[in-house]
PDB file of N, CA and C in Angstrom:
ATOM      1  N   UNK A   1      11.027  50.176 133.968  1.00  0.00           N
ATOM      2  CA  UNK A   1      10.624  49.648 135.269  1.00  0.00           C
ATOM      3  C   UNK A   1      10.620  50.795 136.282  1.00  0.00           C
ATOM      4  N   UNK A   2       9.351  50.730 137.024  1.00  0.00           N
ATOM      5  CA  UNK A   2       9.596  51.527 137.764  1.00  0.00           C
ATOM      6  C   UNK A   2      10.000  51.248 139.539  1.00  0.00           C
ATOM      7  N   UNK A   3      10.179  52.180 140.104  1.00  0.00           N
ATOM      8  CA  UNK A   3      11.001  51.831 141.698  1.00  0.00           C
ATOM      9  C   UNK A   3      10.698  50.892 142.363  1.00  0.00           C
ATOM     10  N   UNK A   4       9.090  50.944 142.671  1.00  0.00           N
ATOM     11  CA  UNK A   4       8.165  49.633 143.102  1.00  0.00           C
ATOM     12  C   UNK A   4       8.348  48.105 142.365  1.00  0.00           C
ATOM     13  N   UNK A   5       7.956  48.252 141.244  1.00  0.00           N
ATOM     14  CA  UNK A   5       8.555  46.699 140.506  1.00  0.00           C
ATOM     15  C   UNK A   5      10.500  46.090 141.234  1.00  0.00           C
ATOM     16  N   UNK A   6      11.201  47.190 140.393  1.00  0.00           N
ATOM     17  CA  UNK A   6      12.644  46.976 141.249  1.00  0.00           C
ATOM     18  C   UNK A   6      12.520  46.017 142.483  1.00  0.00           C
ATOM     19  N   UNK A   7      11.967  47.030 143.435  1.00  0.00           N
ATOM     20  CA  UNK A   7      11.540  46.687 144.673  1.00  0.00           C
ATOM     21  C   UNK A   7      11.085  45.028 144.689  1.00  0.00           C
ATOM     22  N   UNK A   8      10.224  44.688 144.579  1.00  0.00           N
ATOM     23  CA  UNK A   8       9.490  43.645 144.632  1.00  0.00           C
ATOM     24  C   UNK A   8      10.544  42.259 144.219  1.00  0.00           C
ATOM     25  N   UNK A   9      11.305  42.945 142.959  1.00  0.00           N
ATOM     26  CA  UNK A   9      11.802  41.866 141.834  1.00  0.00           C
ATOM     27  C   UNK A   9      13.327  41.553 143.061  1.00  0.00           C
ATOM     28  N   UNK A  10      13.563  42.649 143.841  1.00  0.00           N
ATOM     29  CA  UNK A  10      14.446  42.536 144.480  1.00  0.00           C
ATOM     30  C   UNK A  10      14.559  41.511 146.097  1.00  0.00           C
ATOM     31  N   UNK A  11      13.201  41.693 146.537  1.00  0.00           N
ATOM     32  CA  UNK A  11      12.096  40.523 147.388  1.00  0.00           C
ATOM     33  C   UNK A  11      12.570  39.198 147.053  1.00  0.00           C
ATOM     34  N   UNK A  12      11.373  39.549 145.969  1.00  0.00           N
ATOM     35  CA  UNK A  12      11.691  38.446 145.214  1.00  0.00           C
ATOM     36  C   UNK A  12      12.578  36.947 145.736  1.00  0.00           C
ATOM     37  N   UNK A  13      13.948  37.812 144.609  1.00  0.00           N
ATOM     38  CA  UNK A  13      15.054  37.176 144.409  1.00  0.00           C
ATOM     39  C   UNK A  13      15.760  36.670 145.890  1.00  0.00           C
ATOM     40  N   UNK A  14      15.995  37.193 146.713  1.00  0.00           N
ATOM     41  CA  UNK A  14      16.546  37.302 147.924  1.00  0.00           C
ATOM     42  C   UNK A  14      15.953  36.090 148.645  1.00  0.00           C
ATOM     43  N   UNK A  15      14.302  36.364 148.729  1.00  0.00           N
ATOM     44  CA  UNK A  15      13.520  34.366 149.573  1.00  0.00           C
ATOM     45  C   UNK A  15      14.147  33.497 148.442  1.00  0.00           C
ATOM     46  N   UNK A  16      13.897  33.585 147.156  1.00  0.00           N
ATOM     47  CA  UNK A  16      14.267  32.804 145.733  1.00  0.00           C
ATOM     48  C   UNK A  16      15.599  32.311 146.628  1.00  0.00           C
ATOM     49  N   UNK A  17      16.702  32.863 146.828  1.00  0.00           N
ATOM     50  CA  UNK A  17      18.022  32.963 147.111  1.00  0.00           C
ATOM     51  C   UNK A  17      18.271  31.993 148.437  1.00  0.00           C
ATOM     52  N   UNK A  18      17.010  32.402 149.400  1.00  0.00           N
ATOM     53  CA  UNK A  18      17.340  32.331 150.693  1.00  0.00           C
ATOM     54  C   UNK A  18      16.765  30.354 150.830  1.00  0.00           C
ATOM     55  N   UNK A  19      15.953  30.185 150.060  1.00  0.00           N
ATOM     56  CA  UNK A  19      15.059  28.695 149.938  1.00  0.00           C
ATOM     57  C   UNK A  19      16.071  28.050 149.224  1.00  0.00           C
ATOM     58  N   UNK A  20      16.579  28.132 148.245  1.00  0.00           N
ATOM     59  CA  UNK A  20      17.760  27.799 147.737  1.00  0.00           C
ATOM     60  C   UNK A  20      18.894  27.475 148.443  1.00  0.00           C
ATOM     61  N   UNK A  21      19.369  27.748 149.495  1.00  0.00           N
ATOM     62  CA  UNK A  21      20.302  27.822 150.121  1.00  0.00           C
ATOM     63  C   UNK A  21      20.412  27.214 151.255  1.00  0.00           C
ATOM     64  N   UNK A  22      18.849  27.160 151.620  1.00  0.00           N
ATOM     65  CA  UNK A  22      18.592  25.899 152.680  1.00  0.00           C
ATOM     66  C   UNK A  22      17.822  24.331 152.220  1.00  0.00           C
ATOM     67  N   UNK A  23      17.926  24.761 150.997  1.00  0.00           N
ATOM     68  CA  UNK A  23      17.448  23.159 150.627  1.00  0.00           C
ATOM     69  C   UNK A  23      18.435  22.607 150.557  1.00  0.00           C
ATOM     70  N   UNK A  24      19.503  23.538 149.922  1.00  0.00           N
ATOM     71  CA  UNK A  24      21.161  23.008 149.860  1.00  0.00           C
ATOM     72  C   UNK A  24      21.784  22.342 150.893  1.00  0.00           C
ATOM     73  N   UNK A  25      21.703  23.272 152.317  1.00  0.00           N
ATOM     74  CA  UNK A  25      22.325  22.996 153.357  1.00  0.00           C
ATOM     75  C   UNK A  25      21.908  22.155 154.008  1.00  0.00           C
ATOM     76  N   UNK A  26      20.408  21.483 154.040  1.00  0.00           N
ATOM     77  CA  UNK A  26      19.325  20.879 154.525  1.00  0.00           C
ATOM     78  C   UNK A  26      20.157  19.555 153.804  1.00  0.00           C
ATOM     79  N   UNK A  27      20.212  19.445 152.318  1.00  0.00           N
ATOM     80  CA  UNK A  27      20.650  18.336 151.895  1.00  0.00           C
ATOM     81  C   UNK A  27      22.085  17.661 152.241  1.00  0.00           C
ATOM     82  N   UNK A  28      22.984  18.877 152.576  1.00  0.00           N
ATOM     83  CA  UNK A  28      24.321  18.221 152.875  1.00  0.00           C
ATOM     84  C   UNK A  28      24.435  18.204 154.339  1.00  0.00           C
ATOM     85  N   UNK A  29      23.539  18.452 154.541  1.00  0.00           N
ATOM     86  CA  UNK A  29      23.236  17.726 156.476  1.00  0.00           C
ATOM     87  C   UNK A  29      22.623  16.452 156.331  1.00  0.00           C
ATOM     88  N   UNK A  30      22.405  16.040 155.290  1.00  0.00           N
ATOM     89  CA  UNK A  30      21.385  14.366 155.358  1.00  0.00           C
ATOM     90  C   UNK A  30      20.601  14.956 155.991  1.00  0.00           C
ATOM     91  N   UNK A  31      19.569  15.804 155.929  1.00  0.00           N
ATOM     92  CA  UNK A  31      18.169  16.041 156.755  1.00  0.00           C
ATOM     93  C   UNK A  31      17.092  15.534 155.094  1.00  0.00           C
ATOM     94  N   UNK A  32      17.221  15.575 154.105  1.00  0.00           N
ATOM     95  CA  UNK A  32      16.402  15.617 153.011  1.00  0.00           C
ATOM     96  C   UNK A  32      16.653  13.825 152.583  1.00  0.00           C
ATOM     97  N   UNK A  33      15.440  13.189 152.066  1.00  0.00           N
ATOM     98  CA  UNK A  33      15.928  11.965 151.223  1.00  0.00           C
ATOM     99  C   UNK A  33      15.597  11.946 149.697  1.00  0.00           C
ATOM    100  N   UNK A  34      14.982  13.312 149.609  1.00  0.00           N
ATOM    101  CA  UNK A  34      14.661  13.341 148.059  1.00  0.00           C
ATOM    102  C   UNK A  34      14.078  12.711 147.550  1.00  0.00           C
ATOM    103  N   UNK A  35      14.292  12.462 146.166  1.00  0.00           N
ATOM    104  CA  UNK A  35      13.096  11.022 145.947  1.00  0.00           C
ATOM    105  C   UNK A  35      13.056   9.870 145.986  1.00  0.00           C
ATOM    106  N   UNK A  36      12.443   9.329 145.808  1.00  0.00           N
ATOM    107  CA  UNK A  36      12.732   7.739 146.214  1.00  0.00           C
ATOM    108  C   UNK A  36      13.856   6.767 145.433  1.00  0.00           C
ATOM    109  N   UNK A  37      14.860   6.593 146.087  1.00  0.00           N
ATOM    110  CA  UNK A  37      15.902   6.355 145.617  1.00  0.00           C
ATOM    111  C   UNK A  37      16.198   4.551 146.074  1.00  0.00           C
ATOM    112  N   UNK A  38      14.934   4.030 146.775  1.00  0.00           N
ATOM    113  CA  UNK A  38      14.959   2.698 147.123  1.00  0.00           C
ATOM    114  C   UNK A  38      16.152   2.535 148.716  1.00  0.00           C
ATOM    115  N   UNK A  39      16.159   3.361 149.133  1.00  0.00           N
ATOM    116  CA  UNK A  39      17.004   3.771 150.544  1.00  0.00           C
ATOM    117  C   UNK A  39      15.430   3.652 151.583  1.00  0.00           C
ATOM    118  N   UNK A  40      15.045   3.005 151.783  1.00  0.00           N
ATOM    119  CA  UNK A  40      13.821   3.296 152.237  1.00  0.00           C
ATOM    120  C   UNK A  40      14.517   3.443 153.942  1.00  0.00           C
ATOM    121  N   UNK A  41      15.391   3.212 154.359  1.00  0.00           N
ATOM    122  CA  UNK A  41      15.800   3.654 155.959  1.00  0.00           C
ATOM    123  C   UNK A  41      15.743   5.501 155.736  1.00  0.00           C
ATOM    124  N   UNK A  42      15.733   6.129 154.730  1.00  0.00           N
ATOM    125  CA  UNK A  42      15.913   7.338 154.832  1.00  0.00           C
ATOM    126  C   UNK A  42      14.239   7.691 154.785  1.00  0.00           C
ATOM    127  N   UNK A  43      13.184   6.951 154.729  1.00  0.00           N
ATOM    128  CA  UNK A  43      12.085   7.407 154.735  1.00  0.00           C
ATOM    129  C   UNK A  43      11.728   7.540 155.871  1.00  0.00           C
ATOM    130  N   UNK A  44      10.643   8.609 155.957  1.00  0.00           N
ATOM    131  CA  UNK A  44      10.181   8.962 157.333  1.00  0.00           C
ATOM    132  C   UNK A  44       8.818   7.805 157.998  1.00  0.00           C
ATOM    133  N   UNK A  45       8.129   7.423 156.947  1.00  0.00           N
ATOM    134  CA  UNK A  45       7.330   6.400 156.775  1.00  0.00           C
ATOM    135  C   UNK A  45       7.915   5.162 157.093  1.00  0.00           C
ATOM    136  N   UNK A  46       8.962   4.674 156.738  1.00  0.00           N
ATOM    137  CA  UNK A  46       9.641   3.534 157.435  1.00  0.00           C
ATOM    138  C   UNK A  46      10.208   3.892 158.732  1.00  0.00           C
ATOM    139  N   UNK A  47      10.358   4.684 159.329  1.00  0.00           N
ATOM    140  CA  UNK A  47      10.913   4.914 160.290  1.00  0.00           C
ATOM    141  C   UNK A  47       9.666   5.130 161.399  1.00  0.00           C
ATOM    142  N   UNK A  48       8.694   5.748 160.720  1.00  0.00           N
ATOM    143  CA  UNK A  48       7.436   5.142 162.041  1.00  0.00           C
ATOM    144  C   UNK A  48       7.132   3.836 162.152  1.00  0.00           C
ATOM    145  N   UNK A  49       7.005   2.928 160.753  1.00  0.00           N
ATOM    146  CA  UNK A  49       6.725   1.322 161.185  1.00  0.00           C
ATOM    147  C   UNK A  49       7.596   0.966 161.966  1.00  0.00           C
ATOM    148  N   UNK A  50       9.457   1.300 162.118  1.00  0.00           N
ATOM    149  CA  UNK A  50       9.985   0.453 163.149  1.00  0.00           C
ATOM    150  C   UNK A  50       9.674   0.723 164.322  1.00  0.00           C
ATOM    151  N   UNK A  51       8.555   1.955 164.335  1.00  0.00           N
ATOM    152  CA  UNK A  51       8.605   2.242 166.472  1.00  0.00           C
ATOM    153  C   UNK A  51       7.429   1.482 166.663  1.00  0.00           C
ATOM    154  N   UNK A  52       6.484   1.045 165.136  1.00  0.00           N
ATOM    155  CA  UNK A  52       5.225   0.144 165.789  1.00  0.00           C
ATOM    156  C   UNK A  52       5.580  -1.022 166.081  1.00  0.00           C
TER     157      UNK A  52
END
């Protein structure tokens, strides 16, 4: 491998790292509802029908 690849693979990893870490934190804030788990108050879609 040369310096440039390194480089890149090192990029990379780090957003890899950094998206990871806020999906995490995102989730243990209750900001995420994931998939449909039949919680439909956690949907964003139910939550516009109650303002209509």
């Amino acid at each position: 491998m040369n310096a440039g690849t390194i480089l890149v693979l090192l990029v990379l990893l780090c957003v890899v790292g950094l998206v990871v870490r806020k999906i995490v934190k995102d989730k243990k804030a209750g900001k995420t509802c994931g998939s449909c788990s039949g919680n439909c108050s956690c949907c964003h879609g139910a939550a516009e029908q109650k303002i209509k």
